[in-house]
N, C-alpha and C. Protein backbone atom coordinates (compact mmCIF):
# COMPACT_ATOMS: atom_id res chain seq x y z
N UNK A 1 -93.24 153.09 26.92
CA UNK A 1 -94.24 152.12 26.54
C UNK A 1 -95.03 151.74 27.78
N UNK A 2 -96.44 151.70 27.60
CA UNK A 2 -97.32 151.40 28.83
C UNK A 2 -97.88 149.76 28.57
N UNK A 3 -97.86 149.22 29.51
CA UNK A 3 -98.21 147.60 29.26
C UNK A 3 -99.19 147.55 30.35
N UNK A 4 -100.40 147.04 30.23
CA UNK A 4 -101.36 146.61 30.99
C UNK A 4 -101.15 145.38 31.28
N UNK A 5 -101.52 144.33 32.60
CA UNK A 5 -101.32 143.06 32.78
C UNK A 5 -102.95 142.28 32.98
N UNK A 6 -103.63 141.61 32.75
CA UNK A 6 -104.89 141.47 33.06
C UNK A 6 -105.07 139.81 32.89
N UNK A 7 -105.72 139.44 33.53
CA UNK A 7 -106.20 137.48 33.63
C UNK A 7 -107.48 137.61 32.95
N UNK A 8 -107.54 136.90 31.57
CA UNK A 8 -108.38 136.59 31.30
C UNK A 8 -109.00 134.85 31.27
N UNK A 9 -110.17 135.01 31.71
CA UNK A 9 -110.92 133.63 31.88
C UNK A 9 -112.13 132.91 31.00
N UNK A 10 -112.08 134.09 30.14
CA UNK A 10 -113.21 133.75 29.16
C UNK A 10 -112.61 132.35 28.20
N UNK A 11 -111.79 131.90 28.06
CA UNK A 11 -111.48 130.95 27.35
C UNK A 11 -110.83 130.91 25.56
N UNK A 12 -111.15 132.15 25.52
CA UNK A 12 -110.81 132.21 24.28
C UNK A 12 -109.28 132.68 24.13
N UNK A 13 -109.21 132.03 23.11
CA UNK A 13 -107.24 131.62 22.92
C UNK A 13 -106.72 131.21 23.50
N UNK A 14 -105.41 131.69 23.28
CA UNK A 14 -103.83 131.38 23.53
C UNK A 14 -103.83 131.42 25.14
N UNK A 15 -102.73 131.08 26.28
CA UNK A 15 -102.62 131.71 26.78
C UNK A 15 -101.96 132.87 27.44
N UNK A 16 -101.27 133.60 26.33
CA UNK A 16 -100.52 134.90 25.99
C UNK A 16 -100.70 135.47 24.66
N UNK A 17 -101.04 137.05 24.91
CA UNK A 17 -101.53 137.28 23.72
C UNK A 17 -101.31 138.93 23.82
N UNK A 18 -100.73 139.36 22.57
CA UNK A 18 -99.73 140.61 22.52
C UNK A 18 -100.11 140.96 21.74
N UNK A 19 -100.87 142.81 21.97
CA UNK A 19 -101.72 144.00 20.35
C UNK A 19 -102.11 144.79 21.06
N UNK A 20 -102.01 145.60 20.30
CA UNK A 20 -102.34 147.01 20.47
C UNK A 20 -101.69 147.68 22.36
N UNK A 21 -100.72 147.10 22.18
CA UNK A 21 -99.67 148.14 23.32
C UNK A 21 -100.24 147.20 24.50
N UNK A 22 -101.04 145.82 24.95
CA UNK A 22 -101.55 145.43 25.83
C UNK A 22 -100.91 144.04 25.66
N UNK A 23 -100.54 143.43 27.25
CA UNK A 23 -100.43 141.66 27.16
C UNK A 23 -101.51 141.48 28.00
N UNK A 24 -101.97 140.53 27.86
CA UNK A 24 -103.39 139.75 28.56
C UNK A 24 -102.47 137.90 28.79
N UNK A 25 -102.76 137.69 29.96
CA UNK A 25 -103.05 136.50 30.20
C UNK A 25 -103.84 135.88 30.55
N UNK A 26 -103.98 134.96 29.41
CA UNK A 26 -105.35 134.23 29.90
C UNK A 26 -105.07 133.08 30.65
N UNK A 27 -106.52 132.24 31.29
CA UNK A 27 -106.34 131.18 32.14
C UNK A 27 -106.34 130.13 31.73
N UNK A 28 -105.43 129.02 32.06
CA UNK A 28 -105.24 127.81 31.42
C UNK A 28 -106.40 126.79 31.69
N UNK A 29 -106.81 126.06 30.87
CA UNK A 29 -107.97 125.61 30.68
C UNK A 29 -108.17 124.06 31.77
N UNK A 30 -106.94 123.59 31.63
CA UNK A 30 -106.52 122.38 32.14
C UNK A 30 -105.16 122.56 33.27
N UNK A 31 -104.70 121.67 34.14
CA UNK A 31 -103.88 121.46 34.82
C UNK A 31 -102.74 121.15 34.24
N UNK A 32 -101.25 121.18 34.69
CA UNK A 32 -100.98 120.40 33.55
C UNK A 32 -100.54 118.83 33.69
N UNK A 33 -101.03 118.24 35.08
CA UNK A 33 -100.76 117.09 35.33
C UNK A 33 -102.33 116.81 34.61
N UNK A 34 -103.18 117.44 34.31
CA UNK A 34 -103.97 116.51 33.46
C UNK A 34 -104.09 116.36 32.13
N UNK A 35 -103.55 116.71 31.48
CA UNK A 35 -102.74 117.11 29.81
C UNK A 35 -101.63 115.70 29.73
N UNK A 36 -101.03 116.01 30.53
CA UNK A 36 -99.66 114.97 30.36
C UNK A 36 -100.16 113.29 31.33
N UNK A 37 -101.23 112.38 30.73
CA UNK A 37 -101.33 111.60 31.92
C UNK A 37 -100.58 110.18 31.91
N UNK A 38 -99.53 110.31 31.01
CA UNK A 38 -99.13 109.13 30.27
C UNK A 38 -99.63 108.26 29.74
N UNK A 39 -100.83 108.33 29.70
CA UNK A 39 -101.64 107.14 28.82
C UNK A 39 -101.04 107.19 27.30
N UNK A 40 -100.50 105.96 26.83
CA UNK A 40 -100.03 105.74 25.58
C UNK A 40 -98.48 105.67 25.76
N UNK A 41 -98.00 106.24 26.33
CA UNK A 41 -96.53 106.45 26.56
C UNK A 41 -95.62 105.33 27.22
N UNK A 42 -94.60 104.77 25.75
CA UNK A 42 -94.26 103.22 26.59
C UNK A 42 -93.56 103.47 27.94
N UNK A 43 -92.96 104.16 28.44
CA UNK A 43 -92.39 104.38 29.50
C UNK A 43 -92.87 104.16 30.52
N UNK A 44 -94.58 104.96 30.71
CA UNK A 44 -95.18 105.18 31.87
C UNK A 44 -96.12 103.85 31.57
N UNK A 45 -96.10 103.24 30.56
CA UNK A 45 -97.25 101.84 30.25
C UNK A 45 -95.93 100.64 31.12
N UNK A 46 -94.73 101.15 30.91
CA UNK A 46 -94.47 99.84 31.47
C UNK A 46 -93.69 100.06 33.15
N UNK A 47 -93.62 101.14 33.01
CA UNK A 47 -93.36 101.54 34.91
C UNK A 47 -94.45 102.06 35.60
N UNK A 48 -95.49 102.39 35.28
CA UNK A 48 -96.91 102.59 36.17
C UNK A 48 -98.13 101.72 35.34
N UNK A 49 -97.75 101.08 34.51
CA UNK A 49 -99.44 100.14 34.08
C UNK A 49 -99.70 101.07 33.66
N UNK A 50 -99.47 102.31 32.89
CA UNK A 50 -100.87 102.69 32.29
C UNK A 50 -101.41 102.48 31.18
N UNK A 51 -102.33 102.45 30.85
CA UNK A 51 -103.30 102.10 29.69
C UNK A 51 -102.49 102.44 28.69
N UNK A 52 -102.82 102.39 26.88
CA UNK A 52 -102.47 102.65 25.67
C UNK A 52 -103.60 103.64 25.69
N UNK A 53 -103.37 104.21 25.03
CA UNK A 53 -104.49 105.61 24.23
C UNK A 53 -105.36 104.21 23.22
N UNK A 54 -106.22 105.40 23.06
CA UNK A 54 -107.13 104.72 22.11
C UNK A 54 -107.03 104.31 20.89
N UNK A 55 -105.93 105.08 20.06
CA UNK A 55 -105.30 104.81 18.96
C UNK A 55 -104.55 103.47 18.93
N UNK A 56 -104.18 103.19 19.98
CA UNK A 56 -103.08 102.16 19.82
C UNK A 56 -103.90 100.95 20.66
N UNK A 57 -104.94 101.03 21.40
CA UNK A 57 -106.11 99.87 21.71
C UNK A 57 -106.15 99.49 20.76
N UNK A 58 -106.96 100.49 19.61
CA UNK A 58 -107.57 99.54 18.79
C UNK A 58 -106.29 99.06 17.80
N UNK A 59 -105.66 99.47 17.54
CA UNK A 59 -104.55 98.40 16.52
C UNK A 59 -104.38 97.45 17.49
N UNK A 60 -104.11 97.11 18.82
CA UNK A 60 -103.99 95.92 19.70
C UNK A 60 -105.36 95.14 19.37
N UNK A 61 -106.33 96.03 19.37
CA UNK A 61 -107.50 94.42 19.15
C UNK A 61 -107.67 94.45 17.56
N UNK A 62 -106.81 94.84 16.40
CA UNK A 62 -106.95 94.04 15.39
C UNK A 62 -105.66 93.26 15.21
N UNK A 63 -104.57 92.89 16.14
CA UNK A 63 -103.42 92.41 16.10
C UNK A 63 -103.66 91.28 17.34
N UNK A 64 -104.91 90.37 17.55
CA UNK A 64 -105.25 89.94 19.02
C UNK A 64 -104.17 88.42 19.04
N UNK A 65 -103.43 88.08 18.37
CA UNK A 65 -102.77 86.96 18.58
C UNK A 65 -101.35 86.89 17.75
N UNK A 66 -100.41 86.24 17.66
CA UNK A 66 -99.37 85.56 17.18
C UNK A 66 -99.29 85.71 15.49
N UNK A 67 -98.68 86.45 14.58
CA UNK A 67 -98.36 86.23 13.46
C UNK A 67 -100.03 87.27 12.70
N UNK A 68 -100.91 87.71 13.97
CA UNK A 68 -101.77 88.52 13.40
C UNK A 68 -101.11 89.97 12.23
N UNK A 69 -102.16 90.20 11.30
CA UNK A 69 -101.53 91.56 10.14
C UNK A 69 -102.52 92.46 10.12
N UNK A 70 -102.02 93.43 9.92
CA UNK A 70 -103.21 94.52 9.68
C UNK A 70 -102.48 95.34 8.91
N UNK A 71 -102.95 96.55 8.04
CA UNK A 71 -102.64 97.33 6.94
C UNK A 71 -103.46 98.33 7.34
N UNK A 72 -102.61 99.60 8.10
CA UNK A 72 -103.56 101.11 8.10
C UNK A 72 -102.82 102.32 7.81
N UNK A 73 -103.57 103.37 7.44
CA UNK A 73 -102.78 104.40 7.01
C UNK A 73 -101.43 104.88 7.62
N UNK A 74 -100.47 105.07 6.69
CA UNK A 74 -99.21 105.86 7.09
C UNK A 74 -99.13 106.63 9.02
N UNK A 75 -100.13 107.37 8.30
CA UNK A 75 -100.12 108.49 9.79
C UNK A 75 -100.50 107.69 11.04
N UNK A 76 -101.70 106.59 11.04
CA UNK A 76 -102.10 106.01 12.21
C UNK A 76 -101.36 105.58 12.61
N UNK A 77 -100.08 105.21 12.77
CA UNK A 77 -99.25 104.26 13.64
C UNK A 77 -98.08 104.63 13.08
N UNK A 78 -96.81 105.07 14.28
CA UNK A 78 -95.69 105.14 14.94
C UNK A 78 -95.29 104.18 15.44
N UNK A 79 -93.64 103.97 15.38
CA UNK A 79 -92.31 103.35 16.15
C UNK A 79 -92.81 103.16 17.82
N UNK A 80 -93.28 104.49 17.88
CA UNK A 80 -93.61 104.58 19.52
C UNK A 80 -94.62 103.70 19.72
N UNK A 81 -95.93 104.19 18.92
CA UNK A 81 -97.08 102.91 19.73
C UNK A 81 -96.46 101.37 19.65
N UNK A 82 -96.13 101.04 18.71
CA UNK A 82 -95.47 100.27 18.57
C UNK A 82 -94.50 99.31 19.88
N UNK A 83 -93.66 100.72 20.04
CA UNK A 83 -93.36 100.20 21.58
C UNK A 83 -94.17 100.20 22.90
N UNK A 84 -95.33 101.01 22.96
CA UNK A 84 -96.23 100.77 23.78
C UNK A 84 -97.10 99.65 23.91
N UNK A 85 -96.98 98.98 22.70
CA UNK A 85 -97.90 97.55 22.42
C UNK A 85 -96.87 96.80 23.04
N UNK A 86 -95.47 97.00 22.74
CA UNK A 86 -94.94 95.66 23.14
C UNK A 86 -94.69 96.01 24.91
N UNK A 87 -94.81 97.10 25.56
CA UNK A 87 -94.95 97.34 27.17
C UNK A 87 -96.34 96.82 27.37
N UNK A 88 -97.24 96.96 26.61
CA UNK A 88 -98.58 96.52 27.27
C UNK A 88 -98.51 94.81 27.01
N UNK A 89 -97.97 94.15 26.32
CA UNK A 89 -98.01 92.85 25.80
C UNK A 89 -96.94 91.94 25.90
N UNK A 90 -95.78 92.61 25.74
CA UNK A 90 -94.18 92.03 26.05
C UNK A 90 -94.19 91.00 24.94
N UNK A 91 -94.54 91.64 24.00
CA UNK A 91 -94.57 90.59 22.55
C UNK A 91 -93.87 91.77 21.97
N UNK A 92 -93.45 91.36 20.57
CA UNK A 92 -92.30 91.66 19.52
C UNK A 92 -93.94 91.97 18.42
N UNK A 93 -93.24 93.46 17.77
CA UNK A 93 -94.09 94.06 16.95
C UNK A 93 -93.34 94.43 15.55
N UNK A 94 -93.65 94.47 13.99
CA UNK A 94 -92.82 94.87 13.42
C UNK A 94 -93.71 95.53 12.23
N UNK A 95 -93.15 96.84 11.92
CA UNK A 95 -93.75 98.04 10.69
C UNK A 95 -92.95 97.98 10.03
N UNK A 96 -93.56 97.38 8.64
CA UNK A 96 -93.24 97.75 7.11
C UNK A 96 -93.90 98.64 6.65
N UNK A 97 -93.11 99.38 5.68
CA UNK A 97 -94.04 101.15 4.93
C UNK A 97 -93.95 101.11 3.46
N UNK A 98 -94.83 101.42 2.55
CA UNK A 98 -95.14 101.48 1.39
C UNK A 98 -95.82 102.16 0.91
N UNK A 99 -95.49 103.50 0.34
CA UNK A 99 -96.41 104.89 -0.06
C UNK A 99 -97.05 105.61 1.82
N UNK A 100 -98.30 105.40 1.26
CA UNK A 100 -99.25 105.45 2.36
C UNK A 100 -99.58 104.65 3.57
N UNK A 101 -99.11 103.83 3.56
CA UNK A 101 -99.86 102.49 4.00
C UNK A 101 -98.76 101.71 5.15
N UNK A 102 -99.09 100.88 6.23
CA UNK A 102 -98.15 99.97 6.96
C UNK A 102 -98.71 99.06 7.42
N UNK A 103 -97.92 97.82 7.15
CA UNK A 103 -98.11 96.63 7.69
C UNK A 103 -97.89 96.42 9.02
N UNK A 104 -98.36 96.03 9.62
CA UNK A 104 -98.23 95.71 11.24
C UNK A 104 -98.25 94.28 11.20
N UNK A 105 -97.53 93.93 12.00
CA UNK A 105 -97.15 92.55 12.36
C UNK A 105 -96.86 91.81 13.92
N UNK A 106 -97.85 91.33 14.44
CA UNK A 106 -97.33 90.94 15.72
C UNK A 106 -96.89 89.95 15.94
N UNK A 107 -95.81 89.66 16.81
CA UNK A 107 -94.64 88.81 17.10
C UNK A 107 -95.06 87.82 17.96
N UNK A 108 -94.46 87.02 18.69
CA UNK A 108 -94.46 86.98 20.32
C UNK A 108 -93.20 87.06 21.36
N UNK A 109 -93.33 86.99 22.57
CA UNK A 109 -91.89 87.69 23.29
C UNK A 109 -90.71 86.88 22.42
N UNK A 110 -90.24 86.37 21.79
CA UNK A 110 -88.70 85.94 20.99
C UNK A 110 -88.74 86.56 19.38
N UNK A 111 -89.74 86.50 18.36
CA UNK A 111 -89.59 87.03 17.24
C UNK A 111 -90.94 87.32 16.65
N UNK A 112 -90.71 88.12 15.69
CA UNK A 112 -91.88 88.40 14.60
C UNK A 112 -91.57 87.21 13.55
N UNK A 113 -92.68 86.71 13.04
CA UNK A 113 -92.83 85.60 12.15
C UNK A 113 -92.75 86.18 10.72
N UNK A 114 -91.25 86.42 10.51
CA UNK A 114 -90.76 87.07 8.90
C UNK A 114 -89.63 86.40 8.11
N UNK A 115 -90.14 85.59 7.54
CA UNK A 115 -88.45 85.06 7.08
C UNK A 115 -88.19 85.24 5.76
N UNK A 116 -87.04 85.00 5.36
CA UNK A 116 -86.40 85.82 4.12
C UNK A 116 -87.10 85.76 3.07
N UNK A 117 -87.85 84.92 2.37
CA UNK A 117 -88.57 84.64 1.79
C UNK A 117 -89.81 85.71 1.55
N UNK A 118 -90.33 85.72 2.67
CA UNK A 118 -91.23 86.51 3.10
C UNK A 118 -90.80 88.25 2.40
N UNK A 119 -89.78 88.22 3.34
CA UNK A 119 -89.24 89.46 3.57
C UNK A 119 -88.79 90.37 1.55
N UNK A 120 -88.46 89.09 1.24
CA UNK A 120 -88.01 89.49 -0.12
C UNK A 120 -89.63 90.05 -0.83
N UNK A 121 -90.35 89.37 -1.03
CA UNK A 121 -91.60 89.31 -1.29
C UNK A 121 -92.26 90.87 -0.75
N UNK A 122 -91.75 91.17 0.87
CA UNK A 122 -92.50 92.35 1.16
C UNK A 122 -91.72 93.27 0.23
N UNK A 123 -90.08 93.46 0.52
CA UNK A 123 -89.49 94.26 -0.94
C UNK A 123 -89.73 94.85 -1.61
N UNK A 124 -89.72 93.26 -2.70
CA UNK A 124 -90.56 93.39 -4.05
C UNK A 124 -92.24 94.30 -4.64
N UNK A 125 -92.76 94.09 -3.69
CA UNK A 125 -94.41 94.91 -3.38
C UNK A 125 -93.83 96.36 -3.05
N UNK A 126 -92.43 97.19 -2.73
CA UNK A 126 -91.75 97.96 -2.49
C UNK A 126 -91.89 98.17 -0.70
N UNK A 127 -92.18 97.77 -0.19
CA UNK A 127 -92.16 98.18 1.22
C UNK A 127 -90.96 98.14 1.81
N UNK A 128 -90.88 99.27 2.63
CA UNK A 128 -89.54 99.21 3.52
C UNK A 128 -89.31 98.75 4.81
N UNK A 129 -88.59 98.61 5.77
CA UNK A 129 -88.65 97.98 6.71
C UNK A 129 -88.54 99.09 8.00
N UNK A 130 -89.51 99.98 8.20
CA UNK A 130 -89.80 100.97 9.01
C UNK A 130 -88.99 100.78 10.55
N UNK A 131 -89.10 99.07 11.14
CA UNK A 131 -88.16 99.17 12.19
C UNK A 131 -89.52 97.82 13.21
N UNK A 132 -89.30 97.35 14.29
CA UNK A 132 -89.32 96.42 15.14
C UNK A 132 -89.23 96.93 16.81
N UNK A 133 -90.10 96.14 17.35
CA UNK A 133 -89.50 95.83 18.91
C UNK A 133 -89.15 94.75 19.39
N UNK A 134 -88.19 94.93 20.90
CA UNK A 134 -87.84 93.91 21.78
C UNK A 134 -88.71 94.13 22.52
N UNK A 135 -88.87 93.46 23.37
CA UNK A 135 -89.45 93.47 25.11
C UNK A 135 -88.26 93.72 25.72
N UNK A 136 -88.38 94.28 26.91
CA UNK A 136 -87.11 94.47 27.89
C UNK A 136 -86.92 96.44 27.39
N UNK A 137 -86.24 96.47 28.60
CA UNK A 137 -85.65 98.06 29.20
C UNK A 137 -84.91 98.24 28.88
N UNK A 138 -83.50 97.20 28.97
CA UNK A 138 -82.48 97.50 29.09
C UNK A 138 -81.83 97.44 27.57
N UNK A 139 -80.67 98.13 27.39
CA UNK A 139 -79.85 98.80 26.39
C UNK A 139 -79.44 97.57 25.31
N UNK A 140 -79.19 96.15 26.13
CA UNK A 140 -78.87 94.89 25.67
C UNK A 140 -80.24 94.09 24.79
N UNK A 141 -81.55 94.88 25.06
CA UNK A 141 -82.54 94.02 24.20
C UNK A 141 -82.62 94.91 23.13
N UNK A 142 -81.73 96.24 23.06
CA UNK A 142 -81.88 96.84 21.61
C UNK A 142 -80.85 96.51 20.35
N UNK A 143 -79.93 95.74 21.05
CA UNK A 143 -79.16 94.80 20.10
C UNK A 143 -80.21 93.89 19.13
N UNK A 144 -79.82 94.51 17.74
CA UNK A 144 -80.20 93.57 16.53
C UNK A 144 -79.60 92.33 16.53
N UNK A 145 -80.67 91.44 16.13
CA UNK A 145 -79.86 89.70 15.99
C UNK A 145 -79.53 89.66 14.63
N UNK A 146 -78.78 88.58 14.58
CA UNK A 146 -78.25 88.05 13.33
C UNK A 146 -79.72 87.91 12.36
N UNK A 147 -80.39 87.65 12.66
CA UNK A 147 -82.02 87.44 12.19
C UNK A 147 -82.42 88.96 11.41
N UNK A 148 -82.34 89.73 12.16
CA UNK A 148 -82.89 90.93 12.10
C UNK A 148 -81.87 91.60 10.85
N UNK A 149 -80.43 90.99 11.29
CA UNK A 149 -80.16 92.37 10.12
C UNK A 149 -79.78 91.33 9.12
N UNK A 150 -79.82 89.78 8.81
CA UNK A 150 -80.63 89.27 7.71
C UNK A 150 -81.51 89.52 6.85
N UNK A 151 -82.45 89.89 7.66
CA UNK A 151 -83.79 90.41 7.35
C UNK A 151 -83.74 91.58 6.63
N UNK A 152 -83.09 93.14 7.27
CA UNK A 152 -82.44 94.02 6.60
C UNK A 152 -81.76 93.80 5.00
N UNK A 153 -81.07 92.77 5.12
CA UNK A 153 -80.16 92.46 4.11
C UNK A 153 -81.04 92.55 2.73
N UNK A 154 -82.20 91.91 2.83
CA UNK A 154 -83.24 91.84 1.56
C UNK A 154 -83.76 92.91 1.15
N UNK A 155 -83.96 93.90 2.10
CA UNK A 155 -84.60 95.61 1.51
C UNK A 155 -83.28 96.59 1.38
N UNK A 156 -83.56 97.01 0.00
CA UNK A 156 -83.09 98.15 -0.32
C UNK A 156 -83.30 99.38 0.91
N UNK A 157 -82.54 98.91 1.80
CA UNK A 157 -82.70 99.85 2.11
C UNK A 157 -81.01 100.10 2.82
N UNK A 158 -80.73 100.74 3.78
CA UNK A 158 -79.11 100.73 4.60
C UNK A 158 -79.44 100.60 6.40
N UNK A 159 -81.16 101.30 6.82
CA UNK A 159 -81.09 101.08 8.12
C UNK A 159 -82.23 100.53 8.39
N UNK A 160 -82.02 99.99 9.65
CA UNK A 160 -83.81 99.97 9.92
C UNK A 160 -83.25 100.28 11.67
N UNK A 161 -84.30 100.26 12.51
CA UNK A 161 -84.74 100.34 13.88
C UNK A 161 -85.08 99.34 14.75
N UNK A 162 -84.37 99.10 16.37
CA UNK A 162 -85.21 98.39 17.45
C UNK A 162 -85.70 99.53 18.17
N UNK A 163 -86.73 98.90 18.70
CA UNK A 163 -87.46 100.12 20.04
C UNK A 163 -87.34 99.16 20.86
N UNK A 164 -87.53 99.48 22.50
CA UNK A 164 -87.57 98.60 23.22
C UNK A 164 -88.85 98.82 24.26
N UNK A 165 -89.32 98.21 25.32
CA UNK A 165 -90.67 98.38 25.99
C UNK A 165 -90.68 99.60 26.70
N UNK A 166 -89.89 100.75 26.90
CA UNK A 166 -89.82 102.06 26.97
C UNK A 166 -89.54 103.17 26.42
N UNK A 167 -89.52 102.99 24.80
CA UNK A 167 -89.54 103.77 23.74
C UNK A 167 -87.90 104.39 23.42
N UNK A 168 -87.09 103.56 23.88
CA UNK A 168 -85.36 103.99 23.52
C UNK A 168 -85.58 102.66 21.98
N UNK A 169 -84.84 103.85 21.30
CA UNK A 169 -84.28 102.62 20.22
C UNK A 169 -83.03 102.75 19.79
N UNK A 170 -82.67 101.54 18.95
CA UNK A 170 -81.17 101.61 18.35
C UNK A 170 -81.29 101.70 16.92
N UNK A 171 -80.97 102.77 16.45
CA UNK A 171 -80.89 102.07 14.20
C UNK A 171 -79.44 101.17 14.06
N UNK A 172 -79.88 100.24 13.33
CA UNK A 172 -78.66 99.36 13.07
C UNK A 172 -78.92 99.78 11.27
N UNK A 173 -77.59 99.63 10.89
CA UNK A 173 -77.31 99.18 9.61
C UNK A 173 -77.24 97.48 9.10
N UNK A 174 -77.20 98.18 7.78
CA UNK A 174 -77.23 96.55 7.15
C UNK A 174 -75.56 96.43 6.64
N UNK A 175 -75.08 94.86 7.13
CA UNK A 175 -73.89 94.35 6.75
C UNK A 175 -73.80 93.95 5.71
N UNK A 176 -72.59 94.47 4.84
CA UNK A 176 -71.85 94.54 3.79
C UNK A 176 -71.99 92.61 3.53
N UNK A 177 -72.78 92.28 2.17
CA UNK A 177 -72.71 90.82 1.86
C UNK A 177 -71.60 90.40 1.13
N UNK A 178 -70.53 89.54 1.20
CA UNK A 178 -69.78 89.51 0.52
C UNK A 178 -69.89 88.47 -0.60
């Protein structure tokens, strides 16, 4: 078998590409420290400052205060941005899910403003309880409170999620009511 090796720079495709008895490599378009710049990523938002992506700006400026709600499609918003809001803000964030759709809820640094009442009510409308953040790094702010898996207790559901301001989370279950 004869294999030719050749750099291509024209831009088009992949950059490996295998036919007719030939590999071509082509040239990468980007660096790859400029692909990966952590922007959005709670990790690098809360150990280098960096910015949120643009996706998750703008859910921060329709969430601009305490007990603020917003409702956007399924796909727009993740667990993760989620935790990137609370590294850029060190406030408590919480996603409920229903078909298509999620509620966003912003907290401030001690709790999201949800109480059972509430919570039954979101339920009932069928929403599930997609999961929450702490503020803090460490392993001890991903401990669920008595609050939280209260809160659990009202949705049909068995788990929900903490994230914390660097995108580690814990799933807790819900305790057996007697």
């Amino acid at each position: 078998m004869n294999f030719s090796i050749a750099v291509d720079k024209s831009g088009n495709g992949g950059i490996i590409k295998i036919g007719s008895g030939d590999v071509s490599i082509s040239a990468i378009e980007q660096p790859i420290e400029q692909q990966h710049t952590g922007k959005g990523n709670p990790n690098a938002i809360m150990t280098f400052d960096m910015p949120l992506n643009n996706r998750q700006q703008k859910l921060l400026d329709d969430l601009p205060e305490f007990d603020s709600r917003v409702t956007v499609p399924k796909k727009s918003v993740n667990m993760s941005d989620l935790s990137a809001l609370t590294a850029k803000t060190g406030d408590e964030f919480a996603m409920f899910t229903k078909g298509e759709e999620r509620l966003i809820i912003r907290g401030n640094s001690k709790k999201v403003n949800i109480n059972i009442d509430e919570a039954k009510a979101l339920s009932e409308k069928g929403y599930k309880w997609s999961g929450h953040t702490h503020p803090g790094v460490d392993d001890n702010c991903l401990m669920p409170s008595k609050g939280d898996k209260d809160i659990l207790a009202v949705f049909d559901q068995e788990t929900s999620v903490v994230y914390n301001s660097k995108g580690n989370y814990l799933t807790f279950v819900k305790e057996d009511q007697l």
